[in-house]
PDB file of N, CA and C in Angstrom:
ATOM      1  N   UNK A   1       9.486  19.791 -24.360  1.00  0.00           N
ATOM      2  CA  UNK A   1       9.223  19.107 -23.105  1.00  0.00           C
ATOM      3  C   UNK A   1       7.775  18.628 -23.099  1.00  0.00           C
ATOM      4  N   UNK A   2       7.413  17.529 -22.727  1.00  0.00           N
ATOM      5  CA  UNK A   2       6.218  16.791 -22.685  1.00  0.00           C
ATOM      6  C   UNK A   2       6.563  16.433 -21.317  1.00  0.00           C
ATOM      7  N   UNK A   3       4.612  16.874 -20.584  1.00  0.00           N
ATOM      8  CA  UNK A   3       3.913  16.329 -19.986  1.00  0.00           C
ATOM      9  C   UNK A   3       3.076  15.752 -19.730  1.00  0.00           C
ATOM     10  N   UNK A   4       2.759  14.690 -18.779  1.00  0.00           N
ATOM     11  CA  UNK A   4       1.673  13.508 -18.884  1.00  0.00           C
ATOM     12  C   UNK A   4       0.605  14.279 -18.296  1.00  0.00           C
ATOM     13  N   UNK A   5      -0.591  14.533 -18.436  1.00  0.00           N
ATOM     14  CA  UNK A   5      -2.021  14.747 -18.579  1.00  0.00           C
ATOM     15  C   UNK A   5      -2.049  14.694 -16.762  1.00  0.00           C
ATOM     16  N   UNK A   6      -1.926  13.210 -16.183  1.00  0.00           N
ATOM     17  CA  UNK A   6      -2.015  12.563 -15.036  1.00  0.00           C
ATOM     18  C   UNK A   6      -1.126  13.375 -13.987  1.00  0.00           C
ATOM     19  N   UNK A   7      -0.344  13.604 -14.365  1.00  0.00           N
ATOM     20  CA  UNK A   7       0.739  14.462 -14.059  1.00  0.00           C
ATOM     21  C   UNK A   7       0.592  15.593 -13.424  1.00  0.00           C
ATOM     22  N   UNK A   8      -0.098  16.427 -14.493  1.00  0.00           N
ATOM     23  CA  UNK A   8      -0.273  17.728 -14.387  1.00  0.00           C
ATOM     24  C   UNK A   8      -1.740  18.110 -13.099  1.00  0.00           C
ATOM     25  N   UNK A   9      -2.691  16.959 -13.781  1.00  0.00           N
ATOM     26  CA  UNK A   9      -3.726  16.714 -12.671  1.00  0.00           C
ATOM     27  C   UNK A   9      -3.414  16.778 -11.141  1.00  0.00           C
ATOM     28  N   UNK A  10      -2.122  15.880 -11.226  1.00  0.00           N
ATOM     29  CA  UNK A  10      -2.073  15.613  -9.172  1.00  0.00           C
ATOM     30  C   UNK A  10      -0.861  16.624  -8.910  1.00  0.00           C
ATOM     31  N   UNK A  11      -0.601  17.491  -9.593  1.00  0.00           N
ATOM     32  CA  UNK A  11       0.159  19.191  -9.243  1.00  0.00           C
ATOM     33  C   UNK A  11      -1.038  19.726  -9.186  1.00  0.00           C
ATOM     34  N   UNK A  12      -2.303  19.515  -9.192  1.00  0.00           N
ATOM     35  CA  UNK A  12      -3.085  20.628  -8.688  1.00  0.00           C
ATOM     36  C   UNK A  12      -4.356  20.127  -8.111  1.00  0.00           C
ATOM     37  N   UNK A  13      -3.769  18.928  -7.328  1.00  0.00           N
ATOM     38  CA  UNK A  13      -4.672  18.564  -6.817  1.00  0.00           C
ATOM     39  C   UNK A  13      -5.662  17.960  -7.433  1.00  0.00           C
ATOM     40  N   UNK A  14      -5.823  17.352  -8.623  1.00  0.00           N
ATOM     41  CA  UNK A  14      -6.964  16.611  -8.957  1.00  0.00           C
ATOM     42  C   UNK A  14      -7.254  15.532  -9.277  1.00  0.00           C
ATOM     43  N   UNK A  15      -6.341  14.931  -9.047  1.00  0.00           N
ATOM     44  CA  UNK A  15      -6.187  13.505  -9.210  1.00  0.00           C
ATOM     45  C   UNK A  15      -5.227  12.906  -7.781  1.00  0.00           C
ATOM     46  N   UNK A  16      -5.406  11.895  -7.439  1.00  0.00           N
ATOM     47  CA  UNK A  16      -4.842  10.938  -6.569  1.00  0.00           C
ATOM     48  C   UNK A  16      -4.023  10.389  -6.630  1.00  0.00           C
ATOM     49  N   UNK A  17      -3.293   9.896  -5.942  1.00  0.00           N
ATOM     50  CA  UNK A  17      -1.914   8.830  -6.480  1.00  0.00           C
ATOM     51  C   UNK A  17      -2.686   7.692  -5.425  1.00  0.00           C
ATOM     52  N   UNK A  18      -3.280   6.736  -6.156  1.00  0.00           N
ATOM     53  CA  UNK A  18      -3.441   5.323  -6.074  1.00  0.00           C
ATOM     54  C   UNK A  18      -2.266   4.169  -5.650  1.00  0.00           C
ATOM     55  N   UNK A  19      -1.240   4.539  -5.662  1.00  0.00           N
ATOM     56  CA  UNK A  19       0.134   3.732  -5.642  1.00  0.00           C
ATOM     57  C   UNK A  19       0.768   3.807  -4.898  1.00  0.00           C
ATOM     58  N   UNK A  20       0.612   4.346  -3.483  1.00  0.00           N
ATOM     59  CA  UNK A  20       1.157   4.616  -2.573  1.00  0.00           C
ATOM     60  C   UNK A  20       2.232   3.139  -1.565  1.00  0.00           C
ATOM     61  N   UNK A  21       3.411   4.149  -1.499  1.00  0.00           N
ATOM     62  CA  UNK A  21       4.602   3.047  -1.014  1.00  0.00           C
ATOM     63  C   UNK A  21       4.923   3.028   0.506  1.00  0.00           C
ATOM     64  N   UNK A  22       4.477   2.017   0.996  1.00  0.00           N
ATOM     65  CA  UNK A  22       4.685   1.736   2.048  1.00  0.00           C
ATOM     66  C   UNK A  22       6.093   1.223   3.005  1.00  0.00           C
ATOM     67  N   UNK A  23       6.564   1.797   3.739  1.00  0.00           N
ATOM     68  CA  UNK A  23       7.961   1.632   4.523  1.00  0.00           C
ATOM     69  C   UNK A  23       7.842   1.350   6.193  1.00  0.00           C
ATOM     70  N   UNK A  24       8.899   0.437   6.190  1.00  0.00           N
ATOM     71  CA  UNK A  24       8.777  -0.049   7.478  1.00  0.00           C
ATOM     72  C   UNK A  24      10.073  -0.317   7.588  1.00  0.00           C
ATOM     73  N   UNK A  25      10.469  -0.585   9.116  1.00  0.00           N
ATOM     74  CA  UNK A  25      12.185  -1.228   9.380  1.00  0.00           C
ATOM     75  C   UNK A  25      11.589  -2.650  10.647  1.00  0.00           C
ATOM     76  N   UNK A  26      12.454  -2.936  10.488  1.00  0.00           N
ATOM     77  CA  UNK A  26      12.759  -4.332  11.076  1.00  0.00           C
ATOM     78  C   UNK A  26      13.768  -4.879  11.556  1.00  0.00           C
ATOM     79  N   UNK A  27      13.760  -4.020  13.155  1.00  0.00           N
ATOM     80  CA  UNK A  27      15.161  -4.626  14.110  1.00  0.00           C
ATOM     81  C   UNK A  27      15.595  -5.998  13.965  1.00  0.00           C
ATOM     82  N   UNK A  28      14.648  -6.967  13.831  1.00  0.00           N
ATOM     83  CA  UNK A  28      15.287  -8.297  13.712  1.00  0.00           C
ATOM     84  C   UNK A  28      13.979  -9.277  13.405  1.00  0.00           C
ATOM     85  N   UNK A  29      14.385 -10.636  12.969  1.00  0.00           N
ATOM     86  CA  UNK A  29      13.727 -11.384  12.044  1.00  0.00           C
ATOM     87  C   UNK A  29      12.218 -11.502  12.515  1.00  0.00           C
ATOM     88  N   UNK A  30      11.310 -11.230  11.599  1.00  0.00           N
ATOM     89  CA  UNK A  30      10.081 -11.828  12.574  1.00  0.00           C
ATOM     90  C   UNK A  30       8.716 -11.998  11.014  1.00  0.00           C
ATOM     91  N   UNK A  31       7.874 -12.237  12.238  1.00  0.00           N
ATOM     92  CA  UNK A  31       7.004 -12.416  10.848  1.00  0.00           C
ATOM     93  C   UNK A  31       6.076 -11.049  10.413  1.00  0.00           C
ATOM     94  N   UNK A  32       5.811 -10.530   9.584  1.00  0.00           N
ATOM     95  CA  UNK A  32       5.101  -9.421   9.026  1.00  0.00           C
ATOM     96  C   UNK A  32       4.476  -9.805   8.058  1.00  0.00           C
ATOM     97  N   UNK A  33       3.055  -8.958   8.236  1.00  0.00           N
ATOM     98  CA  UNK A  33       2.043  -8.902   7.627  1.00  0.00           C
ATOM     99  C   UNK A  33       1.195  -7.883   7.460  1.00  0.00           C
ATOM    100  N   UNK A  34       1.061  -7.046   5.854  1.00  0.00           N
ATOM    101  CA  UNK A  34       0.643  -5.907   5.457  1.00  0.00           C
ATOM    102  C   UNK A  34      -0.323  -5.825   4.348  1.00  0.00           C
ATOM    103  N   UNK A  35      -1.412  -5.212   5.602  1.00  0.00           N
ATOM    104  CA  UNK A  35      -2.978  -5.495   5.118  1.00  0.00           C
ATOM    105  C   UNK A  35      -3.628  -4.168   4.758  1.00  0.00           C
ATOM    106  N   UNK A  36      -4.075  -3.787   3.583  1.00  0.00           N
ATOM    107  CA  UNK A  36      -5.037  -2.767   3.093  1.00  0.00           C
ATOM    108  C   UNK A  36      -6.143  -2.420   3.343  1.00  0.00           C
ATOM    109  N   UNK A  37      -7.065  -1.608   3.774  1.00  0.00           N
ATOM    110  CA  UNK A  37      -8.359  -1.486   4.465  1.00  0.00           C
ATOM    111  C   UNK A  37      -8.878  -0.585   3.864  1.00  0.00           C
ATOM    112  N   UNK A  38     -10.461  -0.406   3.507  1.00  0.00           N
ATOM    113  CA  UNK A  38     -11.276   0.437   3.207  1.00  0.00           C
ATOM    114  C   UNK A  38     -11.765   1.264   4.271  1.00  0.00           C
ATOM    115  N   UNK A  39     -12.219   2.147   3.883  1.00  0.00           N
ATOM    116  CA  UNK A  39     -12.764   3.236   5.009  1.00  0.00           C
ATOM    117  C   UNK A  39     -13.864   2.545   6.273  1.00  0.00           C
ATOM    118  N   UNK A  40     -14.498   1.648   5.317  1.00  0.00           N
ATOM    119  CA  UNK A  40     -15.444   0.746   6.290  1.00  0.00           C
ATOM    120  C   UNK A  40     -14.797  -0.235   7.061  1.00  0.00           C
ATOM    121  N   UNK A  41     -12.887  -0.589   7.360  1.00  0.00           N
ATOM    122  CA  UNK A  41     -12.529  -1.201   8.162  1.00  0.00           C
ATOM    123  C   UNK A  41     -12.047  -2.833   7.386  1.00  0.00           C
ATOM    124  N   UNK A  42     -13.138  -2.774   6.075  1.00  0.00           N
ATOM    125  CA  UNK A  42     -12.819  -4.369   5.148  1.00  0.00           C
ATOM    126  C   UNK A  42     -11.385  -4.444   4.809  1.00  0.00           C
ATOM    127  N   UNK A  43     -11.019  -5.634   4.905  1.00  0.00           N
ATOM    128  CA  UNK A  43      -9.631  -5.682   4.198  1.00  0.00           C
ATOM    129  C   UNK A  43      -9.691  -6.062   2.726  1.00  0.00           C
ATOM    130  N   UNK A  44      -8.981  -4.847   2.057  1.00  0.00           N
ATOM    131  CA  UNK A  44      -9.214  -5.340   0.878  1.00  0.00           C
ATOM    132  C   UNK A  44      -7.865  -5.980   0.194  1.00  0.00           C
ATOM    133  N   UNK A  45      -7.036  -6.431   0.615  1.00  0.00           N
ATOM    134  CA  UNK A  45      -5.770  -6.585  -0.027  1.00  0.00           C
ATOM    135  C   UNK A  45      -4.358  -7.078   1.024  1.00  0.00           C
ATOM    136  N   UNK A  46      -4.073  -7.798   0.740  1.00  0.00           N
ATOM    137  CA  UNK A  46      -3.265  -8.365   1.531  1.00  0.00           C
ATOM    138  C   UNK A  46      -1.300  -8.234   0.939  1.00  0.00           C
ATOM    139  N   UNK A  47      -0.668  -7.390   1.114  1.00  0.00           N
ATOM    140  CA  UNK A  47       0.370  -7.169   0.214  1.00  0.00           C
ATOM    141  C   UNK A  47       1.855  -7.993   0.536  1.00  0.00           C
ATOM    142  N   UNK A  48       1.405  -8.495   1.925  1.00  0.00           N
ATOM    143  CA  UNK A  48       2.661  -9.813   2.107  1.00  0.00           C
ATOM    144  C   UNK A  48       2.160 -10.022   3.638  1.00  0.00           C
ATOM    145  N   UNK A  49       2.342 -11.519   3.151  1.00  0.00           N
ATOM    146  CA  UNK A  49       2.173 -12.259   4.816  1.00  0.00           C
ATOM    147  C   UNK A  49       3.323 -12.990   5.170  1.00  0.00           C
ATOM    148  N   UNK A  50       4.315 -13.191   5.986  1.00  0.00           N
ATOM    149  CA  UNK A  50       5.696 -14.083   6.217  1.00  0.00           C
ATOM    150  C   UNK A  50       6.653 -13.639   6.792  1.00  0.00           C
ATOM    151  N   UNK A  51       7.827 -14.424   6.896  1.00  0.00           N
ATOM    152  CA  UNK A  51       8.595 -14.354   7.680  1.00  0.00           C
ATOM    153  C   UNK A  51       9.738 -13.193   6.897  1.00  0.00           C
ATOM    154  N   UNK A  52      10.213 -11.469   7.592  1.00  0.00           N
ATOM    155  CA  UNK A  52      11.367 -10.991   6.850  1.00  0.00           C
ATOM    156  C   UNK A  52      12.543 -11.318   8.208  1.00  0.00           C
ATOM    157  N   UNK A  53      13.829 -11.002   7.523  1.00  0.00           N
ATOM    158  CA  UNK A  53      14.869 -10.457   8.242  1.00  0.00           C
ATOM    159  C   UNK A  53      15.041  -9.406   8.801  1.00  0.00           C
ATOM    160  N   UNK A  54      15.731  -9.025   9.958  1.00  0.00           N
ATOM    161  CA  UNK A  54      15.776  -7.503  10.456  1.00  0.00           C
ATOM    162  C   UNK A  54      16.120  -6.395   8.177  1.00  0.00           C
ATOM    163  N   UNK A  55      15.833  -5.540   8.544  1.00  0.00           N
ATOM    164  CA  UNK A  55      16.243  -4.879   7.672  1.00  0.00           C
ATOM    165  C   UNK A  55      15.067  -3.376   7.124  1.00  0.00           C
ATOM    166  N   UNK A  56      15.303  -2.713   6.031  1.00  0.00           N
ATOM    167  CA  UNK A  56      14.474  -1.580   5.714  1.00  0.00           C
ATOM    168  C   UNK A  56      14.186  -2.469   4.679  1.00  0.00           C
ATOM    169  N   UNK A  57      12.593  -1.972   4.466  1.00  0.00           N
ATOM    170  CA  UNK A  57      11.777  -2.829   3.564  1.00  0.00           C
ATOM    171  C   UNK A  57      10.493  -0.977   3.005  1.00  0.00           C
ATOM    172  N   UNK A  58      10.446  -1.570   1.576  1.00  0.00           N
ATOM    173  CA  UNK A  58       9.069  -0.538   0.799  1.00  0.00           C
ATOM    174  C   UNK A  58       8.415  -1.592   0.427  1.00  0.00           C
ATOM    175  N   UNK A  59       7.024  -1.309  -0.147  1.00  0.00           N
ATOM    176  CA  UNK A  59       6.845  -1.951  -0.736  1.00  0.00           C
ATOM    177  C   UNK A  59       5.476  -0.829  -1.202  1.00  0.00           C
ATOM    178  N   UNK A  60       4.744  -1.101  -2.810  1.00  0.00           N
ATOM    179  CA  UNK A  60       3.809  -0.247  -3.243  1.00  0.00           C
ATOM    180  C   UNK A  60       2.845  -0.829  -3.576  1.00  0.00           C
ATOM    181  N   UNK A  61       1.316  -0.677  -3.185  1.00  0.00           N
ATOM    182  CA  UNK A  61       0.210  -1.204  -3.290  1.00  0.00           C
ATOM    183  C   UNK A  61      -0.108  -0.554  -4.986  1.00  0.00           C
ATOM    184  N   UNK A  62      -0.413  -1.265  -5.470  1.00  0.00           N
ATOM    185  CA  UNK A  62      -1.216  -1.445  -7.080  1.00  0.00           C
ATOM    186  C   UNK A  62      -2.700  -1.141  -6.653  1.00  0.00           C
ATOM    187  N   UNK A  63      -3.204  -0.337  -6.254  1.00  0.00           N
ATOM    188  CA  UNK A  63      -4.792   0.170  -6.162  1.00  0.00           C
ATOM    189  C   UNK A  63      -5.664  -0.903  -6.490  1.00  0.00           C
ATOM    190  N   UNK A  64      -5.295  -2.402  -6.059  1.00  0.00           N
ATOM    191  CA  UNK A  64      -6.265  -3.253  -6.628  1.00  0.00           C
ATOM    192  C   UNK A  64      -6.325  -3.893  -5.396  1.00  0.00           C
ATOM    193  N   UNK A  65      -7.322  -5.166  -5.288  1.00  0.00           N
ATOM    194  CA  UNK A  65      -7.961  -5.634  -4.200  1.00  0.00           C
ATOM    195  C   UNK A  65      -6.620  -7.311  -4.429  1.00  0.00           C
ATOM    196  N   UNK A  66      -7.170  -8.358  -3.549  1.00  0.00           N
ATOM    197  CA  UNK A  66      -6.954  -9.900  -3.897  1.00  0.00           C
ATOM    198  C   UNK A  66      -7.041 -10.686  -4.868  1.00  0.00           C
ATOM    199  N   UNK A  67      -7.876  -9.989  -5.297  1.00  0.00           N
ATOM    200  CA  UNK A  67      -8.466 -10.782  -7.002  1.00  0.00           C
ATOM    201  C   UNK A  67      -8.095 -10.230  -8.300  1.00  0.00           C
ATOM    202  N   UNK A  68      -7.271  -8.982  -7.791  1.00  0.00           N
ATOM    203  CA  UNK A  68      -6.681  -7.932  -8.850  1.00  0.00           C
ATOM    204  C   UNK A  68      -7.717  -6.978  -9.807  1.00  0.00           C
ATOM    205  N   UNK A  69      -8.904  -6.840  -8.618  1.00  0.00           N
ATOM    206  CA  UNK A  69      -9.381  -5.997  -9.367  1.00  0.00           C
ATOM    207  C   UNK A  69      -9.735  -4.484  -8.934  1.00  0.00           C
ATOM    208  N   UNK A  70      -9.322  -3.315 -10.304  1.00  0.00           N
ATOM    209  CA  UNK A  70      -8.912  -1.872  -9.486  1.00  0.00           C
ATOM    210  C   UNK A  70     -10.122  -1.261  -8.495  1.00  0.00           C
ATOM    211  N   UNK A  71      -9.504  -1.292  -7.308  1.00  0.00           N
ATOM    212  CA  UNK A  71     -10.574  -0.395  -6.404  1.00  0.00           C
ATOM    213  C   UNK A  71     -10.456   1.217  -6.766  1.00  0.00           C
ATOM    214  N   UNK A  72     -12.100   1.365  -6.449  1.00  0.00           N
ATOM    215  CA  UNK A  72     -12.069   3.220  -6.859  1.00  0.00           C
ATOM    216  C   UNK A  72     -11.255   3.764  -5.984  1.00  0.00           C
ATOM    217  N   UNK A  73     -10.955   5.283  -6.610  1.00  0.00           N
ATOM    218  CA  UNK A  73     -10.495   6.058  -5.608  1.00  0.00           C
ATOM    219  C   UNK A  73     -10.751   6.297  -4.739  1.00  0.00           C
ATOM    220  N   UNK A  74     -10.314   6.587  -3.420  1.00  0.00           N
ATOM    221  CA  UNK A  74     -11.146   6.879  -2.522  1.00  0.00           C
ATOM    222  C   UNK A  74      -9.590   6.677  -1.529  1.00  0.00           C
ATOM    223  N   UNK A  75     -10.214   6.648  -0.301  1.00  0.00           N
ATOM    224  CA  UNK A  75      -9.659   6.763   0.999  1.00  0.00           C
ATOM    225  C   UNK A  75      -8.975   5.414   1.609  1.00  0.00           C
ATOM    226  N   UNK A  76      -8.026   4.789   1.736  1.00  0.00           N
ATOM    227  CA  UNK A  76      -7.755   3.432   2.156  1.00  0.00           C
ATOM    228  C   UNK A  76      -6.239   3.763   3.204  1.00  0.00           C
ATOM    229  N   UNK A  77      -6.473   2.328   3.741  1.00  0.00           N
ATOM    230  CA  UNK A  77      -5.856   2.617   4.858  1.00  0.00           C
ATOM    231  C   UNK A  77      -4.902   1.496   5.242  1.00  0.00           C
ATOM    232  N   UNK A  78      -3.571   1.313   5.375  1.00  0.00           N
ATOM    233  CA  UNK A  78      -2.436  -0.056   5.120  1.00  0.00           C
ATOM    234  C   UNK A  78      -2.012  -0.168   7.067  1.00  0.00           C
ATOM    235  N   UNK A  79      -2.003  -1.074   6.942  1.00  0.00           N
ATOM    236  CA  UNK A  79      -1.406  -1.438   8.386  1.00  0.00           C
ATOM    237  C   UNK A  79      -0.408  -2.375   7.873  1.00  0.00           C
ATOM    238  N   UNK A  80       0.827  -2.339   9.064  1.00  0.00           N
ATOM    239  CA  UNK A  80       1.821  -3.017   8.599  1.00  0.00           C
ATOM    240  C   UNK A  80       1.889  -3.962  10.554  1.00  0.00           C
ATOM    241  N   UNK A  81       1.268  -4.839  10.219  1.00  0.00           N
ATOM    242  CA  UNK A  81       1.482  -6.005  11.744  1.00  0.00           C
ATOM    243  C   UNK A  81       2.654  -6.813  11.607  1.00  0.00           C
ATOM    244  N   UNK A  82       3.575  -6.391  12.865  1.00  0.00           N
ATOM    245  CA  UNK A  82       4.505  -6.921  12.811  1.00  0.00           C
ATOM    246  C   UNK A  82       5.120  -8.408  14.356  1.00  0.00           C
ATOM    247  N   UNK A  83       5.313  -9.269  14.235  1.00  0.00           N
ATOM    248  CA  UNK A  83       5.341 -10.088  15.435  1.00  0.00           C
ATOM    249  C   UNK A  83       3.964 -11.170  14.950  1.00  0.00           C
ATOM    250  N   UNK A  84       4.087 -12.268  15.803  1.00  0.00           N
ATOM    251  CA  UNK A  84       2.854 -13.015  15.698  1.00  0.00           C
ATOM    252  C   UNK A  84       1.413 -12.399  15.714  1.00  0.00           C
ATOM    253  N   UNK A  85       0.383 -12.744  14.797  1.00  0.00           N
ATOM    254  CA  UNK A  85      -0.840 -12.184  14.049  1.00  0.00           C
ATOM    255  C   UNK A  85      -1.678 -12.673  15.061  1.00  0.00           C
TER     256      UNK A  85
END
């Protein structure tokens, strides 16, 4: 049996999971928009702006900013705005 290094790290707490999946539902059609934030309030990442259908929706942020580049670890924060912006 093989284990990944990364793995074993965030079973004991020492590492982060950067990849975190975001869930939302959606009684009926509207527009949504789900924005990433740094501790200082900046948006760093924008993970969909538009129109869905009612329905259950995930979706998983890639620890990177707009420009695709990896933000450190640290503390961040996703809002999911739903209805006109």
């Amino acid at each position: 049996m093989k284990v990944a290094l990364g793995d074993i790290a965030q079973f004991f707490g020492l590492a982060e999971d950067v990849s975190p999946v975001i869930k939302y539902n959606l009684d009926f059609a509207t527009e949504v928009q789900i924005v990433i934030y740094s501790v200082n309030a900046s948006v760093v990442a924008t993970l969909f702006d538009g129109h869905q259908p009612a329905g259950n929706y995930s979706i998983t942020w890639n620890g990177r900013d707009d420009k695709g580049r990896k933000l450190p670890s640290g503390d961040y924060v996703a809002e999911v705005r739903i209805g006109k912006n």
